[in-house]
Protein backbone atom coordinates (compact mmCIF):
# COMPACT_ATOMS: atom_id res chain seq x y z
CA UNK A 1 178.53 21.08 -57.59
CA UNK A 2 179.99 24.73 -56.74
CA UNK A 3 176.54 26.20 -57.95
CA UNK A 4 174.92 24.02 -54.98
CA UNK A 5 177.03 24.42 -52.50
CA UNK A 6 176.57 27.84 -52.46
CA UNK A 7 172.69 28.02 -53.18
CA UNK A 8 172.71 25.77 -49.87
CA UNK A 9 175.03 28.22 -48.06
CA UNK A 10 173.10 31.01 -49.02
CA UNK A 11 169.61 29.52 -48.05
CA UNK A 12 171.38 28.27 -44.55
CA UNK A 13 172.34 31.95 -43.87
CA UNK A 14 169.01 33.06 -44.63
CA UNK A 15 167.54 30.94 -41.85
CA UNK A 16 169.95 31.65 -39.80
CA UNK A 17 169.52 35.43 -40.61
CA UNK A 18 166.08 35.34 -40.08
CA UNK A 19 166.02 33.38 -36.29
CA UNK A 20 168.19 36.42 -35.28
CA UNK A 21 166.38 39.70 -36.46
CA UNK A 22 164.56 41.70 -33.52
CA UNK A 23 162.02 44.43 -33.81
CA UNK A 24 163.66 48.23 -34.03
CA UNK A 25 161.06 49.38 -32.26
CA UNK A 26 158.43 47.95 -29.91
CA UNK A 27 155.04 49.29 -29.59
CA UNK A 28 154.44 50.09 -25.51
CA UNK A 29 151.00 48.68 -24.13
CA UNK A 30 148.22 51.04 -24.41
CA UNK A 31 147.43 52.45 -20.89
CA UNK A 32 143.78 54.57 -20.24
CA UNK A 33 145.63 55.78 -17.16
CA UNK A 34 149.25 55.91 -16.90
CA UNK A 35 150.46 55.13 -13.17
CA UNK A 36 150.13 57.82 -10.73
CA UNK A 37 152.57 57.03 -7.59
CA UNK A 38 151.53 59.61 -4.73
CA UNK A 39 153.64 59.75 -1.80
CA UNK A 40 153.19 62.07 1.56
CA UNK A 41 155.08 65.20 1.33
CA UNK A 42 155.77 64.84 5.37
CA UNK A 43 159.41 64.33 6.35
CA UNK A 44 158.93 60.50 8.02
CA UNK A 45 160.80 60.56 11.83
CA UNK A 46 161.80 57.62 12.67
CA UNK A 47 162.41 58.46 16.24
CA UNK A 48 158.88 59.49 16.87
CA UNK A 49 157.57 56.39 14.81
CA UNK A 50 160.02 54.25 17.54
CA UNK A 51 158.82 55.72 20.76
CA UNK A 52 154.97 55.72 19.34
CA UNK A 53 155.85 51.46 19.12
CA UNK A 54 157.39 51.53 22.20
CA UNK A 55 155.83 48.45 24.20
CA UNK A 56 152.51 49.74 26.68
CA UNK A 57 150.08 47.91 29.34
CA UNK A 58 147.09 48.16 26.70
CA UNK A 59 145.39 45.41 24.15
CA UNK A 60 143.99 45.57 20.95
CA UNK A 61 141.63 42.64 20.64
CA UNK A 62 139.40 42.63 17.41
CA UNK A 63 138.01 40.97 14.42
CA UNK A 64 138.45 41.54 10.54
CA UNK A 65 135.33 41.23 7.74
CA UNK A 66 133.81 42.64 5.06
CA UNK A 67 130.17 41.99 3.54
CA UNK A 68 129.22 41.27 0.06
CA UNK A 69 128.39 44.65 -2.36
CA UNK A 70 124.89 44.68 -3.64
CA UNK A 71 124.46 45.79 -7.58
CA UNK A 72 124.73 49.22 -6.01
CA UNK A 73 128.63 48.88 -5.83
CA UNK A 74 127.10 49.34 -1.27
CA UNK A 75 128.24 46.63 1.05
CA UNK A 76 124.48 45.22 2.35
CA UNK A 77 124.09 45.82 5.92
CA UNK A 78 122.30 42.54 6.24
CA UNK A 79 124.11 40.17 4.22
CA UNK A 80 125.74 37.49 6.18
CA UNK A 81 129.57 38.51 7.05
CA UNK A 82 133.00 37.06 5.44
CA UNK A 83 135.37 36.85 8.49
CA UNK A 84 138.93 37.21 7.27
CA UNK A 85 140.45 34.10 7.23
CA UNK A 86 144.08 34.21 8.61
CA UNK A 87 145.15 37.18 6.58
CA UNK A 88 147.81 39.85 8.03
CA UNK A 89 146.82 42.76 9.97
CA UNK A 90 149.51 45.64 10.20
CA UNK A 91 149.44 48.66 13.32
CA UNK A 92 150.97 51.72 12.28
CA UNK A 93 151.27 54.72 14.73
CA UNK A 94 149.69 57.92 13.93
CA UNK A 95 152.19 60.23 13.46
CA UNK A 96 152.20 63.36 11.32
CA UNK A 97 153.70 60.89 8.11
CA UNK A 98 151.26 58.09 8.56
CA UNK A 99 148.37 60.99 8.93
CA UNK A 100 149.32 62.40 5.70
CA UNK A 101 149.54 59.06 4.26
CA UNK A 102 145.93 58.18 5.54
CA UNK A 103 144.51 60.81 4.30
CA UNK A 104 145.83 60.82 1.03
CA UNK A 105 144.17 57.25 0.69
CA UNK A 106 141.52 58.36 1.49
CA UNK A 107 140.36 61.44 -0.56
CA UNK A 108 143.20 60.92 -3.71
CA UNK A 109 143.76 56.96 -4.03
CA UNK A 110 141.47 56.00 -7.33
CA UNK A 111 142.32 52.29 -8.03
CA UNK A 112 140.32 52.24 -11.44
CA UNK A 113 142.29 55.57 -12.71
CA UNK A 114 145.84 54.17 -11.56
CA UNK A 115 146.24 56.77 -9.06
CA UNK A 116 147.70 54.62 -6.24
CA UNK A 117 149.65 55.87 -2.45
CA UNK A 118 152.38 54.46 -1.86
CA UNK A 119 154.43 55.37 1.79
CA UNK A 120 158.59 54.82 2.28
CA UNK A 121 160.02 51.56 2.22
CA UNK A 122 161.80 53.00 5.79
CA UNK A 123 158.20 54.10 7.10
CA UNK A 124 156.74 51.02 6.16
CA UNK A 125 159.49 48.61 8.28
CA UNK A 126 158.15 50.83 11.64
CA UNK A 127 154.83 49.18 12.27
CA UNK A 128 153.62 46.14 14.10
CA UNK A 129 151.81 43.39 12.41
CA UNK A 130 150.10 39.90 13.34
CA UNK A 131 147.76 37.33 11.68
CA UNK A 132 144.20 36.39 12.30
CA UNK A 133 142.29 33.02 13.00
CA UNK A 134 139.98 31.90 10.67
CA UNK A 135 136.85 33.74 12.61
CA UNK A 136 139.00 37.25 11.80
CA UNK A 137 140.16 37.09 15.20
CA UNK A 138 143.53 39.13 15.81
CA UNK A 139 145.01 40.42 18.90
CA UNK A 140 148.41 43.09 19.72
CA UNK A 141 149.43 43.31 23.24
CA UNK A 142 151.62 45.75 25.04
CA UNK A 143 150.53 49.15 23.41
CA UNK A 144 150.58 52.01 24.45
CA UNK A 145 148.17 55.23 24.24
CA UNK A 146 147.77 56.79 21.19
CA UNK A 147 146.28 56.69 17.94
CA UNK A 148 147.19 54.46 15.39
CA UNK A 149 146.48 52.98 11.88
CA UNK A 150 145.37 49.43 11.46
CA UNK A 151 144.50 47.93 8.06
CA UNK A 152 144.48 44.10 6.02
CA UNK A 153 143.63 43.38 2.78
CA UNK A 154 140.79 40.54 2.52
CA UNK A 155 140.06 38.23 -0.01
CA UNK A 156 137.13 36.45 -0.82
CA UNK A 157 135.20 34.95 -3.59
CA UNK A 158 131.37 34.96 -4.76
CA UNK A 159 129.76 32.50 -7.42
CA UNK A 160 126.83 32.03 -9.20
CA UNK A 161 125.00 31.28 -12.38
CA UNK A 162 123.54 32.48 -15.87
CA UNK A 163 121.98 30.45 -18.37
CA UNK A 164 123.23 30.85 -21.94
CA UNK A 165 120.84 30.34 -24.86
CA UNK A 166 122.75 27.37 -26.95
CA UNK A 167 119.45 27.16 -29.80
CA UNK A 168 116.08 26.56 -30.41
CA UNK A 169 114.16 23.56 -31.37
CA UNK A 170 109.81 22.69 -31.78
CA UNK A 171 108.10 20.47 -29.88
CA UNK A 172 105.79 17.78 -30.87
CA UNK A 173 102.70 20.12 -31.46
CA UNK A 174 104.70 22.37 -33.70
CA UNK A 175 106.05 25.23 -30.91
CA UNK A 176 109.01 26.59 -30.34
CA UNK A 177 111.37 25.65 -27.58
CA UNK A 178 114.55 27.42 -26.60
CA UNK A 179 116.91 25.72 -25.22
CA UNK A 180 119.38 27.11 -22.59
CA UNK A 181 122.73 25.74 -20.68
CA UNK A 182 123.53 26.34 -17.05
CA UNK A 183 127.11 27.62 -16.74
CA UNK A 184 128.27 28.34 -13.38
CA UNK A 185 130.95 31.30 -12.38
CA UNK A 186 133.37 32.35 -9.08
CA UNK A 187 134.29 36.07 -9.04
CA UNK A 188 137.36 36.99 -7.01
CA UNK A 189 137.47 40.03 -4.72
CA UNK A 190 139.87 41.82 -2.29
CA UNK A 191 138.60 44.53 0.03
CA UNK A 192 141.08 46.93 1.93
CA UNK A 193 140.09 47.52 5.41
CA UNK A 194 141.45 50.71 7.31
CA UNK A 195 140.58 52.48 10.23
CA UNK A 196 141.79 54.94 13.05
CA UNK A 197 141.88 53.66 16.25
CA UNK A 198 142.54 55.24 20.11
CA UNK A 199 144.10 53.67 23.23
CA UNK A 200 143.31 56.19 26.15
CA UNK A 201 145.62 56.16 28.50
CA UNK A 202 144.73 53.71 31.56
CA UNK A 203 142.90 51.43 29.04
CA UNK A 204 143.21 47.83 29.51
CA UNK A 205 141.45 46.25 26.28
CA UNK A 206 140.34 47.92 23.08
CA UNK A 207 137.75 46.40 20.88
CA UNK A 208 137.99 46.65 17.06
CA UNK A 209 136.03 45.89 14.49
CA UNK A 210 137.75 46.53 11.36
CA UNK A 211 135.31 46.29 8.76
């Protein structure tokens, strides 16, 4: 009975042993391209980002879409356009941070090497933002001249088809028939728009198409 008792003990603390034991060491995920974060070198002035916000007699009236890419990896300049359906557009002024900033997207960003820019949580709080209709329609009132940064990131979808080979088969005089299935497929996409703008002074309305 003491022979049992403690064969049962000892198998229970096995178990038990067992549920508990964690690895020593866990084996990081293999990354191609480790995460770059690049940030402007530019002391951000909050003062100057302020006054550049300050309210104006001007408007900014425009409208936000993108086009499909052709197998080219080129957007194609007659395919029908995808308005940006009530997605947020954001106003930054132009100062000498944001410039950097811009232009640090532009020539070093590379999304497929993991090279990504990234601007100050305090920068990013000094900018003006507002949502568009479902035509891509967005408006900001009251600014005033300068230049300034507007961008949105737009999402949108494509679909389409392939037919899979699933066998072959012979017909009735002997041939051979393939036989194929229809399967049916919805890609997802998101396209950054950016652009530079000007208000002149003793401008009433500015058109934009950001695109």
């Amino acid at each position: 009975m003491q022979k049992t008792s403690l064969l049962l003990s000892l198998i229970l603390f096995t178990i038990i042993g067992s549920t508990n034991l964690s690895a020593q060491y866990k084996q990081e995920e293999y990354q191609k391209h480790p995460l770059q974060r690049i940030f402007p070198q530019q002391p951000f002035d909050s003062v100057i980002a302020r006054n550049s916000l300050a309210k104006g007699k001007a408007t900014i009236k425009g409208v936000a879409f993108t086009k499909p890419t052709n197998n080219l990896g080129f957007k194609a300049p007659l395919a029908e356009k995808i308005y940006a359906n009530h997605i947020t557009v954001e106003l930054f002024p132009y100062t000498p941070y944001f410039e950097e900033w811009y232009e640090l997207k532009r020539k070093k960003e590379n999304i497929k090497k993991n090279r990504i820019v990234y601007m100050d949580s305090i920068a990013y709080g000094h900018r003006l933002y507002c949502e568009t209709n479902s035509r891509g329609e967005f408006t900001f009132p009251e600014i005033k001249p300068g230049k300034y940064i507007i961008m949105g990131t737009l999402p949108w979808t494509s679909s389409g088809y392939q037919d899979q080979y699933t066998g072959s088969g012979y017909g009735s005089y002997g041939g051979r028939v393939d036989y194929y299935d229809r399967q049916y497929y919805t890609v997802s996409h998101s396209d950054f728009l950016i652009q530079v703008i000007t208000v002149e002074p003793d401008t009433e309305t500015v058109k934009v198409k950001l695109k």
